[in-house]
C-alpha atoms as a PDB file:
ATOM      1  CA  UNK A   1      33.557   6.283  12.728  1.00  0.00           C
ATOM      2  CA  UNK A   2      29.943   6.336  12.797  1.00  0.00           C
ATOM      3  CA  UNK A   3      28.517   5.398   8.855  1.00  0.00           C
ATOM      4  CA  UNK A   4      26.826   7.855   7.133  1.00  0.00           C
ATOM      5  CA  UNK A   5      23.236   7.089   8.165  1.00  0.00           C
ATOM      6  CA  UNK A   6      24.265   7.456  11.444  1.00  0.00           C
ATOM      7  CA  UNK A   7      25.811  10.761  11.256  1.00  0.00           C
ATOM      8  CA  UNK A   8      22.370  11.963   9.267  1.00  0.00           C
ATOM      9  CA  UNK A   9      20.202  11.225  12.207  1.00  0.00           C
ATOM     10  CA  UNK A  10      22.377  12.184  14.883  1.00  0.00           C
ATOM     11  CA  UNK A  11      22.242  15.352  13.033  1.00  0.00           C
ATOM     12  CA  UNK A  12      18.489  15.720  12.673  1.00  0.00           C
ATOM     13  CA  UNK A  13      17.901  14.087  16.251  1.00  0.00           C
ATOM     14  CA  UNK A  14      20.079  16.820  17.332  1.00  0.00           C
ATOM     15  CA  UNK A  15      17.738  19.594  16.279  1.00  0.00           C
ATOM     16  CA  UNK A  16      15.381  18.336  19.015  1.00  0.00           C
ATOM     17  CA  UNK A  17      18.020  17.531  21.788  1.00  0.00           C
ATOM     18  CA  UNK A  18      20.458  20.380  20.961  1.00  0.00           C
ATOM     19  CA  UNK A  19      23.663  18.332  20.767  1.00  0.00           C
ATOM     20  CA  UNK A  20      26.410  20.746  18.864  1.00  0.00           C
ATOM     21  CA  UNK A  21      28.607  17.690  17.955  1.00  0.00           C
ATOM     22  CA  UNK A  22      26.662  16.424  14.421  1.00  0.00           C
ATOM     23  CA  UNK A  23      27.343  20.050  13.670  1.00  0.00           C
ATOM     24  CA  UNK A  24      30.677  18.790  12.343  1.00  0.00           C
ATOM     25  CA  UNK A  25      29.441  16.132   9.715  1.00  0.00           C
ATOM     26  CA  UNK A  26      28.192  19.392   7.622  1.00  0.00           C
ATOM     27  CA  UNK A  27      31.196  20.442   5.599  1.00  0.00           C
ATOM     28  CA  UNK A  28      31.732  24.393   6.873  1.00  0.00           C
ATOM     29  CA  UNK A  29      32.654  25.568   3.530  1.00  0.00           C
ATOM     30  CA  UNK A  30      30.347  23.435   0.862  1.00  0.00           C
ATOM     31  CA  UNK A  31      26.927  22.965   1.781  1.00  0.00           C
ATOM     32  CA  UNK A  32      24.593  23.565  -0.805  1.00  0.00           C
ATOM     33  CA  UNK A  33      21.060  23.603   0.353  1.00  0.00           C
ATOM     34  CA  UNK A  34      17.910  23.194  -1.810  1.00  0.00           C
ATOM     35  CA  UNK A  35      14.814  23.692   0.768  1.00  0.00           C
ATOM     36  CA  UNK A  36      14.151  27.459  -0.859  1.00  0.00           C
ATOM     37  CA  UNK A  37      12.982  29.257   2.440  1.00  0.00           C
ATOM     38  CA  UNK A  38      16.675  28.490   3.588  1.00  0.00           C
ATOM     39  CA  UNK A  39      19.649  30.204   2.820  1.00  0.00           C
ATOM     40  CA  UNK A  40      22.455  28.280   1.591  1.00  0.00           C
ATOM     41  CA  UNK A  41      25.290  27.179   2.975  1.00  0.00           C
ATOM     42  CA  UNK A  42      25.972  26.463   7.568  1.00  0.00           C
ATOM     43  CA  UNK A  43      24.563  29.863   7.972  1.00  0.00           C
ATOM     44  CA  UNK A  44      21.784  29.574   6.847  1.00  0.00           C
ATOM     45  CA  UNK A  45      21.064  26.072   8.820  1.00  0.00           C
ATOM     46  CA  UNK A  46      22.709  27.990  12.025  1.00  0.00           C
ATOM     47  CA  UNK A  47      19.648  30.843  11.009  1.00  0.00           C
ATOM     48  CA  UNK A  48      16.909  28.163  11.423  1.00  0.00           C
ATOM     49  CA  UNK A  49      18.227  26.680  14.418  1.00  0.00           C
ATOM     50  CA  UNK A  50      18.695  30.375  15.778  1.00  0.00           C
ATOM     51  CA  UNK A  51      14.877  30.535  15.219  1.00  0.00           C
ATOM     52  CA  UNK A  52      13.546  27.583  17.319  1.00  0.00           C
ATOM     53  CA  UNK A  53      10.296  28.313  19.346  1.00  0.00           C
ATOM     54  CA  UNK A  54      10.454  28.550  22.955  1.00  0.00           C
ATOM     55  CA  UNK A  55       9.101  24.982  22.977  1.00  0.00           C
ATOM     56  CA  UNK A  56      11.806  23.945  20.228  1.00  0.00           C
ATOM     57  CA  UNK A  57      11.572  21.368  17.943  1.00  0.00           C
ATOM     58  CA  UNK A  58      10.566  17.769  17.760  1.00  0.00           C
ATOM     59  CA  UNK A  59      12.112  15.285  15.357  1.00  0.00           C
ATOM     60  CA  UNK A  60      11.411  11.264  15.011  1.00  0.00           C
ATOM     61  CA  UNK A  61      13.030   9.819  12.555  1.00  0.00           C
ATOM     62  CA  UNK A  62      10.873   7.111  11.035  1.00  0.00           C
ATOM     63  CA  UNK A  63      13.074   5.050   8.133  1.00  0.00           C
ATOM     64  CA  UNK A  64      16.813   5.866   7.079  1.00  0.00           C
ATOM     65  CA  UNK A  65      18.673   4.371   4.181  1.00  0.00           C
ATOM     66  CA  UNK A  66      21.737   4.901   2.531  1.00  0.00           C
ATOM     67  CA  UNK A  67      22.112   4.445  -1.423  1.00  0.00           C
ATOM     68  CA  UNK A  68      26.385   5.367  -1.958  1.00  0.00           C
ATOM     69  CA  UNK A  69      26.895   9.088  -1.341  1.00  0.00           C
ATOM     70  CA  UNK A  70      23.013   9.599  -0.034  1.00  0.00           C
ATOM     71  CA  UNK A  71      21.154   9.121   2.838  1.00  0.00           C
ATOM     72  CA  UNK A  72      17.376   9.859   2.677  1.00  0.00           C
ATOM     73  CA  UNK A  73      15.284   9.838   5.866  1.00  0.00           C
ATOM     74  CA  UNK A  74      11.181   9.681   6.945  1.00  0.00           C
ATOM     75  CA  UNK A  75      10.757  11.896   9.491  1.00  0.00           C
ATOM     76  CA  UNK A  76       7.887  13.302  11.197  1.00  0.00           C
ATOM     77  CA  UNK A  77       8.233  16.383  12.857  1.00  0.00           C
ATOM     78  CA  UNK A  78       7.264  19.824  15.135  1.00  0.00           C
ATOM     79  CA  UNK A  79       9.037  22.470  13.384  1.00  0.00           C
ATOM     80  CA  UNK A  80       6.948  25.552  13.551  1.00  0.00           C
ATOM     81  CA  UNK A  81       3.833  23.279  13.256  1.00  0.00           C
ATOM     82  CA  UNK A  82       3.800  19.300  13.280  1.00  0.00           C
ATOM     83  CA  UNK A  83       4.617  18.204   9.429  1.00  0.00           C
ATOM     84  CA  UNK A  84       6.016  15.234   7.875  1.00  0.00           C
ATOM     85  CA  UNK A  85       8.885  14.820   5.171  1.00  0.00           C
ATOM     86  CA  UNK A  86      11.435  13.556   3.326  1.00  0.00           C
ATOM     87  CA  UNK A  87      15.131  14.543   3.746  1.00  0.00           C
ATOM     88  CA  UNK A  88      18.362  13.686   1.266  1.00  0.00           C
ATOM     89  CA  UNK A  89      21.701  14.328   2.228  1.00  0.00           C
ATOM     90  CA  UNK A  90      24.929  14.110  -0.017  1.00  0.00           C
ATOM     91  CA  UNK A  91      28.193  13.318   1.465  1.00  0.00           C
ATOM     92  CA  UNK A  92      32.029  13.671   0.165  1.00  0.00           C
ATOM     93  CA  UNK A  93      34.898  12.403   2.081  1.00  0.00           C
ATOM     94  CA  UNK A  94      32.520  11.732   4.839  1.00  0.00           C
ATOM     95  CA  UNK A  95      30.754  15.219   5.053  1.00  0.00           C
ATOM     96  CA  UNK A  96      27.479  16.352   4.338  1.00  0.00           C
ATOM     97  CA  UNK A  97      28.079  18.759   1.189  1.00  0.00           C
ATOM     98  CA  UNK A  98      23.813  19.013  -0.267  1.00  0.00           C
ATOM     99  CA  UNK A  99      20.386  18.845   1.535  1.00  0.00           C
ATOM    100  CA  UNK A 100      17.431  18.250  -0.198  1.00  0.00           C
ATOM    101  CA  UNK A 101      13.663  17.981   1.754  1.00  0.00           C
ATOM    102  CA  UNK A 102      10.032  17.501   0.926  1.00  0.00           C
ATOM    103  CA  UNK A 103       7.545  18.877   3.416  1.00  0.00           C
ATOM    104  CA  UNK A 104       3.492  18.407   4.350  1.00  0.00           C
ATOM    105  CA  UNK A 105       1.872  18.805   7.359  1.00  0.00           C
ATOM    106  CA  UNK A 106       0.464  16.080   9.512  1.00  0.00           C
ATOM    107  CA  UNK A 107      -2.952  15.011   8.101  1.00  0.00           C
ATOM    108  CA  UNK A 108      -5.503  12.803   9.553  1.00  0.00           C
ATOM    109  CA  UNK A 109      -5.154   8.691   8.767  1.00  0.00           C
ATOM    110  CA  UNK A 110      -6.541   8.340   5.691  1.00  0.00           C
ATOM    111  CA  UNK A 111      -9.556   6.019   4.431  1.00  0.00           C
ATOM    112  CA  UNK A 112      -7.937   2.642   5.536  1.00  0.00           C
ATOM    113  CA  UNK A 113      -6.568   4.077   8.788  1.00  0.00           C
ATOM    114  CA  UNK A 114      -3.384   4.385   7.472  1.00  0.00           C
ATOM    115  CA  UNK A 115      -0.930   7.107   9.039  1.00  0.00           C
ATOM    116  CA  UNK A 116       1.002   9.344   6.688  1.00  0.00           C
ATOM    117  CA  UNK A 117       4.592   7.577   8.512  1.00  0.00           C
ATOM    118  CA  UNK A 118       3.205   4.091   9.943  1.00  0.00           C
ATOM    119  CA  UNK A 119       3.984   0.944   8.237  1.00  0.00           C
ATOM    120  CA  UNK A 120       6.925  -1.531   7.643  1.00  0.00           C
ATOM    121  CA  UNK A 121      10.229  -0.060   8.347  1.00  0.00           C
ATOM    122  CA  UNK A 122      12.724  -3.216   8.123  1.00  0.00           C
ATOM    123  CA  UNK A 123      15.307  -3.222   4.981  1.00  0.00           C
ATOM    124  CA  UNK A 124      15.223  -6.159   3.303  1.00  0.00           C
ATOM    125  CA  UNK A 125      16.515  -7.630   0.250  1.00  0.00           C
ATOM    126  CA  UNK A 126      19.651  -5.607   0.029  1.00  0.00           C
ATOM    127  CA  UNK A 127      20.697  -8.255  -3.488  1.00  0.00           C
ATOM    128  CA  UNK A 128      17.847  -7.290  -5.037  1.00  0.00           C
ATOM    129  CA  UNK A 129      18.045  -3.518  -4.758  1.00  0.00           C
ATOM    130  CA  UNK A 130      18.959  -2.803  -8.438  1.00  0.00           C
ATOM    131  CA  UNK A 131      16.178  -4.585  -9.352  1.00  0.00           C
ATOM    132  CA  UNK A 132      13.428  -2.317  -7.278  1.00  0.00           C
ATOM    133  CA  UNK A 133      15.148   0.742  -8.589  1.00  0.00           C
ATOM    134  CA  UNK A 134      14.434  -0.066 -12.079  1.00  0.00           C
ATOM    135  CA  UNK A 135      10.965  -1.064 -11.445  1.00  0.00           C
ATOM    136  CA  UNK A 136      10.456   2.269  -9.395  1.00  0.00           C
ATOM    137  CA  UNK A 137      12.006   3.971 -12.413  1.00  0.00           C
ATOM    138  CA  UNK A 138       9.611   2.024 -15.007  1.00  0.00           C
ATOM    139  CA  UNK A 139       6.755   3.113 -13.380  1.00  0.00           C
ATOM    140  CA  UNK A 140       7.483   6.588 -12.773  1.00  0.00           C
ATOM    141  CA  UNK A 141       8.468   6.705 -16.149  1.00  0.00           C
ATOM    142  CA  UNK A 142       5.756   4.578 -17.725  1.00  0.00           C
ATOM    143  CA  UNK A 143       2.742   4.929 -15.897  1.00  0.00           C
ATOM    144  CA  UNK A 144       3.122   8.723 -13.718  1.00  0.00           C
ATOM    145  CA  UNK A 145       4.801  10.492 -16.497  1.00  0.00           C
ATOM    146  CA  UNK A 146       3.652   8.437 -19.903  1.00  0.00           C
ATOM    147  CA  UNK A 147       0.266   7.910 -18.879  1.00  0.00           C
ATOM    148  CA  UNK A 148       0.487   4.236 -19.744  1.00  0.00           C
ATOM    149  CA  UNK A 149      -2.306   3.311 -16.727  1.00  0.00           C
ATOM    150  CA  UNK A 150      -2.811   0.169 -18.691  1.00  0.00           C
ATOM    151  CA  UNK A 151       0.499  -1.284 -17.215  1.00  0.00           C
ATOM    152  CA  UNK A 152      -0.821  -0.773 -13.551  1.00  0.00           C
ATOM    153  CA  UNK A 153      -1.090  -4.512 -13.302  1.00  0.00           C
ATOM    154  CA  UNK A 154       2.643  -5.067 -13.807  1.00  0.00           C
ATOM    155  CA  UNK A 155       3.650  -3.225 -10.729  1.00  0.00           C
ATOM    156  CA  UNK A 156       0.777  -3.521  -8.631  1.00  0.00           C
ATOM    157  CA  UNK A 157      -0.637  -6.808  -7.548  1.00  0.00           C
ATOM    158  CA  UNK A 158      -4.684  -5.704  -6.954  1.00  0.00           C
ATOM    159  CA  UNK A 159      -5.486  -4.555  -3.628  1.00  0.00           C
ATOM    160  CA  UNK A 160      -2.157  -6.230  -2.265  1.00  0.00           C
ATOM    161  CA  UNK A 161      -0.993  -2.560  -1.836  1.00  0.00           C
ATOM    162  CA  UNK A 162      -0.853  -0.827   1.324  1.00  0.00           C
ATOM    163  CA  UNK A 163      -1.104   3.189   0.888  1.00  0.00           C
ATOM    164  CA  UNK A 164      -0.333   5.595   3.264  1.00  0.00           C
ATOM    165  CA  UNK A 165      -1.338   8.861   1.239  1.00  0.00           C
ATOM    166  CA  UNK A 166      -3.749  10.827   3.189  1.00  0.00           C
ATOM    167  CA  UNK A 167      -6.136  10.926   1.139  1.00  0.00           C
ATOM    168  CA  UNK A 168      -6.385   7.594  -0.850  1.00  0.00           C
ATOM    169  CA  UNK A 169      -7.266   4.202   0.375  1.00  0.00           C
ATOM    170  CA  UNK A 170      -5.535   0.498   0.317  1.00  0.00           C
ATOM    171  CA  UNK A 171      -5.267  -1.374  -3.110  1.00  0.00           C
ATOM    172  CA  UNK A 172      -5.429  -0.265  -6.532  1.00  0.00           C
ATOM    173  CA  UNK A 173      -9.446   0.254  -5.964  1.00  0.00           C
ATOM    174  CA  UNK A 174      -8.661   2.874  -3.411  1.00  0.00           C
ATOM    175  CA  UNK A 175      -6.146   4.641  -5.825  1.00  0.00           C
ATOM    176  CA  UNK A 176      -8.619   3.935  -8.695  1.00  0.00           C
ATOM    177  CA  UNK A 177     -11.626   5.587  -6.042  1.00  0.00           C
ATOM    178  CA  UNK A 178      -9.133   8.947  -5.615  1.00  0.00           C
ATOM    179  CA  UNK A 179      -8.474   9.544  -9.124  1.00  0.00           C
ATOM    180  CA  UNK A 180     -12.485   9.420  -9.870  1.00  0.00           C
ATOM    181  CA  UNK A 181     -13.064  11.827  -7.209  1.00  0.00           C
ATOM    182  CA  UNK A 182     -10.257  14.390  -8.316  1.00  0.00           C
ATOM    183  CA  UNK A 183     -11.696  14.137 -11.985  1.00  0.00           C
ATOM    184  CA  UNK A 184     -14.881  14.848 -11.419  1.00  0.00           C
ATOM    185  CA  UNK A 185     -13.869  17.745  -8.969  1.00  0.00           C
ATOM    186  CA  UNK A 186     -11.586  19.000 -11.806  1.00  0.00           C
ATOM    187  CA  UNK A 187      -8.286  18.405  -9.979  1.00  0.00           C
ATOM    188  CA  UNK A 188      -5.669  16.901 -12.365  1.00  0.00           C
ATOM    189  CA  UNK A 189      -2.623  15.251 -11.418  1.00  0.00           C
ATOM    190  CA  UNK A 190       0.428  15.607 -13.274  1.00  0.00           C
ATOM    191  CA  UNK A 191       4.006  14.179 -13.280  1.00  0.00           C
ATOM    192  CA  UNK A 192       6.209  15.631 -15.733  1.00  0.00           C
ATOM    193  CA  UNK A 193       9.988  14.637 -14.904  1.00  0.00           C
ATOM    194  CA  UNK A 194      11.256  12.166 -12.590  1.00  0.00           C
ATOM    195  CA  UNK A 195      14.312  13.830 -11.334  1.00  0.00           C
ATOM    196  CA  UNK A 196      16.188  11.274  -9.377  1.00  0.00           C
ATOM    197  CA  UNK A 197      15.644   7.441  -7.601  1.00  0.00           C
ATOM    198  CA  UNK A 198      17.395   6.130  -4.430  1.00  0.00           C
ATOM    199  CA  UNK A 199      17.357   2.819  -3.130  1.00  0.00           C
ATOM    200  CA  UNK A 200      18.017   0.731  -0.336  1.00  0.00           C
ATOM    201  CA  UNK A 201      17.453  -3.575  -0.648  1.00  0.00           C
ATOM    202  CA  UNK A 202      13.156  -3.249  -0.591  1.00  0.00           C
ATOM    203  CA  UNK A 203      12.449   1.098  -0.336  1.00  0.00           C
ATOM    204  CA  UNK A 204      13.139   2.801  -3.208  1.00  0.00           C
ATOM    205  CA  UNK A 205      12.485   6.934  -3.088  1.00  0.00           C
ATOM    206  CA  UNK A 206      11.429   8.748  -6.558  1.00  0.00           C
ATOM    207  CA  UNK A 207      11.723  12.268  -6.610  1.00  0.00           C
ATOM    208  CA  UNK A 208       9.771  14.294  -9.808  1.00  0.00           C
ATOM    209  CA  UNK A 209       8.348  17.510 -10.473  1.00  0.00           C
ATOM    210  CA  UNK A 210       4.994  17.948 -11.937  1.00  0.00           C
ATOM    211  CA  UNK A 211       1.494  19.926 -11.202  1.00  0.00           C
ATOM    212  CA  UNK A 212      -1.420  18.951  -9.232  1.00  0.00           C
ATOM    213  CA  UNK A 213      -4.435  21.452  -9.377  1.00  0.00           C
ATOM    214  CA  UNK A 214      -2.406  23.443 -11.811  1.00  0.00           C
ATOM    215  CA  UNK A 215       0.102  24.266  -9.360  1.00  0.00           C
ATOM    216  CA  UNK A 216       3.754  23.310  -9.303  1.00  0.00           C
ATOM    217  CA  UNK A 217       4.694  20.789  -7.370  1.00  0.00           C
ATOM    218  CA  UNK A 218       7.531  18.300  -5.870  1.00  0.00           C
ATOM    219  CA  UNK A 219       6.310  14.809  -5.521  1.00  0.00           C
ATOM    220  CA  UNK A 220       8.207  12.406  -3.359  1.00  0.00           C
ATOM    221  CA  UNK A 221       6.995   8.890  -3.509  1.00  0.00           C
ATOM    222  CA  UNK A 222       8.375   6.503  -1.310  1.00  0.00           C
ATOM    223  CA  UNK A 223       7.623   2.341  -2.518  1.00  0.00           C
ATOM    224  CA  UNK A 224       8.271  -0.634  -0.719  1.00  0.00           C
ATOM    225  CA  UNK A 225       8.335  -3.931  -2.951  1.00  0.00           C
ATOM    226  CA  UNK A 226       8.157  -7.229  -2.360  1.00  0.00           C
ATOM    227  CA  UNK A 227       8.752 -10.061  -4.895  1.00  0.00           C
ATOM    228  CA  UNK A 228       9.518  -7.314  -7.944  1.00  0.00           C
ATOM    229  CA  UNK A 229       5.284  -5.677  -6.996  1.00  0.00           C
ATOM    230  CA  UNK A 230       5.109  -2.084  -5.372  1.00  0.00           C
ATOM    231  CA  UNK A 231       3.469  -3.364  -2.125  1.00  0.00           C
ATOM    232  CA  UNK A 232       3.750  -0.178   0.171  1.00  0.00           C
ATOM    233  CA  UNK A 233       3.352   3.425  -0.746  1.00  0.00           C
ATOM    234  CA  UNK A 234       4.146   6.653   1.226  1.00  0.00           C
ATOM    235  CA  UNK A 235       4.205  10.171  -0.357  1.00  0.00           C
ATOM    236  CA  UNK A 236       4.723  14.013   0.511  1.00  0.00           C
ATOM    237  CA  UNK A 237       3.453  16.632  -2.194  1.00  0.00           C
ATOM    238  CA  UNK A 238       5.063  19.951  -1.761  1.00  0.00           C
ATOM    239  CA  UNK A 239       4.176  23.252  -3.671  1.00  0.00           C
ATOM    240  CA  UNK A 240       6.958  24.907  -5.503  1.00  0.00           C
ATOM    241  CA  UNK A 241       7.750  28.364  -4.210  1.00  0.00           C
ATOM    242  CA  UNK A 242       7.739  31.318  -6.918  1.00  0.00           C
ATOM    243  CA  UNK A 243      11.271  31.914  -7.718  1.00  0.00           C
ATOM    244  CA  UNK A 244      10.923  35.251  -6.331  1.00  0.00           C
ATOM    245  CA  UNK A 245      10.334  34.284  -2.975  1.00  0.00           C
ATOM    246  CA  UNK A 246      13.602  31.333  -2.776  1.00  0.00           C
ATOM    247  CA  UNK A 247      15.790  31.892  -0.262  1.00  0.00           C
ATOM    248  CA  UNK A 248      19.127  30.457  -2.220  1.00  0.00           C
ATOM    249  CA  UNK A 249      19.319  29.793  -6.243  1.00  0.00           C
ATOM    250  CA  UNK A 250      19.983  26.419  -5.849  1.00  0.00           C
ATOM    251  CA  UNK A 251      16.441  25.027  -6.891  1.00  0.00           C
ATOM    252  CA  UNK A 252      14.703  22.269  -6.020  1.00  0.00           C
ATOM    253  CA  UNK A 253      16.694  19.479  -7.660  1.00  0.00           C
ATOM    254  CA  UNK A 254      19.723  19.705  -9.359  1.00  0.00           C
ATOM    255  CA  UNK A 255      21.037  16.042  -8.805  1.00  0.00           C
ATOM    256  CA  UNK A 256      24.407  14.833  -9.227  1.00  0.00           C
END
């Protein structure tokens, strides 16, 4: 029986290669799907898939970890237009029963050269994985949501911090740089709620809702530590949809 890591990327590789068998690790009668331009349940996956472009789709899987029932996965894609996200599944009794996602498109490497999926991909530390997930969770709630900036120090060891975020450079210079230039264009950033934090050994993924230009938005921030310090940073920032326009009433979060 393959584990349930394995049955998450067979079933995203197979919306590229068109195997039908992954098919069968979604439960047929409970799938509860939180991307809001797709409707819930198989249907609505078998709708997309329906949908492909002559071309199809392209799907590399990145970074995959498992944290009990979830699996979350980096992936960068071509699905009607190259993008790159963020995918959690839920499982129970072996099937895939919830799907959540964060999508951007591809953007250029950033100020450092950095690409938006490059970077270390090897788990590590697998004892220590509690550990990371409270520090993740500290900072989230500390520094993103409190505004305690003052405590940067603790997490972040200087420019010992590699960032992948399109638009900011290495170190906490290049993040200090970015929010100097988004001030004095006006742009703030704002985390309100952190909604949820996986983990795997040295990756830990922090899903919140906030604004960022005064829009509403879904930040997934993906962290790789080292030695208790945030040393690796990846990130997609997705706009929340007017309720109006959602394709299911599941929302974007609704954790168990």
């Amino acid at each position: 029986m393959s584990s349930n890591k394995q049955k998450v990327i067979a079933l995203l590789e197979s919306i590229e290669n068109g195997s039908t068998q992954p098919i069968n690790y979604i439960n047929p009668t409970k799938y509860i799907q939180h991307n809001p331009m797709v409707k819930d349940g198989l249907a609505g996956f078998g709708e997309v898939m329906a949908n492909k472009p002559p071309n199809g789709f392209k799907v590399s899987v990145k970074r995959a970890f498992e944290d009990g029932d979830y699996v979350f996965t980096h992936t960068e894609y071509d699905f009607f237009g190259q993008k790159v996200g963020f995918d959690i599944f839920r499982f129970e009794n072996g099937l895939i029963v919830e799907h959540w996602d964060n999508l951007d498109e591809v953007k250029p490497p950033n100020p450092s050269g950095r690409s938006q999926v490059d970077g270390h991909t090897m788990i590590e530390d697998l004892d220590r994985t509690e550990e990371n997930r409270r520090t993740v969770t500290d900072f989230i709630q500390s520094v993103l949501v409190g505004g305690r900036f003052d405590r940067l120090g603790e997490f972040i060891n200087g420019d010992n911090y590699i960032q992948h975020n399109a638009n900011i450079a290495d170190g906490l210079s290049g993040l200090g740089e970015a929010l100097e230039e988004l001030s004095k264009a006006g742009i703030t950033m704002e985390y309100l709620q952190c909604h949820k934090v996986l983990a795997e050994g040295n990756f830990v993924l922090a899903i919140s809702e906030g604004k960022f230009g005064g829009r509403d938005v879904t930040y997934y921030d993906l962290f790789r530590l080292s030695e208790g310090k945030l040393v690796e940073h990846w990130d997609v920032i997705e706009k929340l949809l007017p309720e109006s326009e959602w394709q299911n009433t599941n929302g974007k979060f609704g954790f168990v």
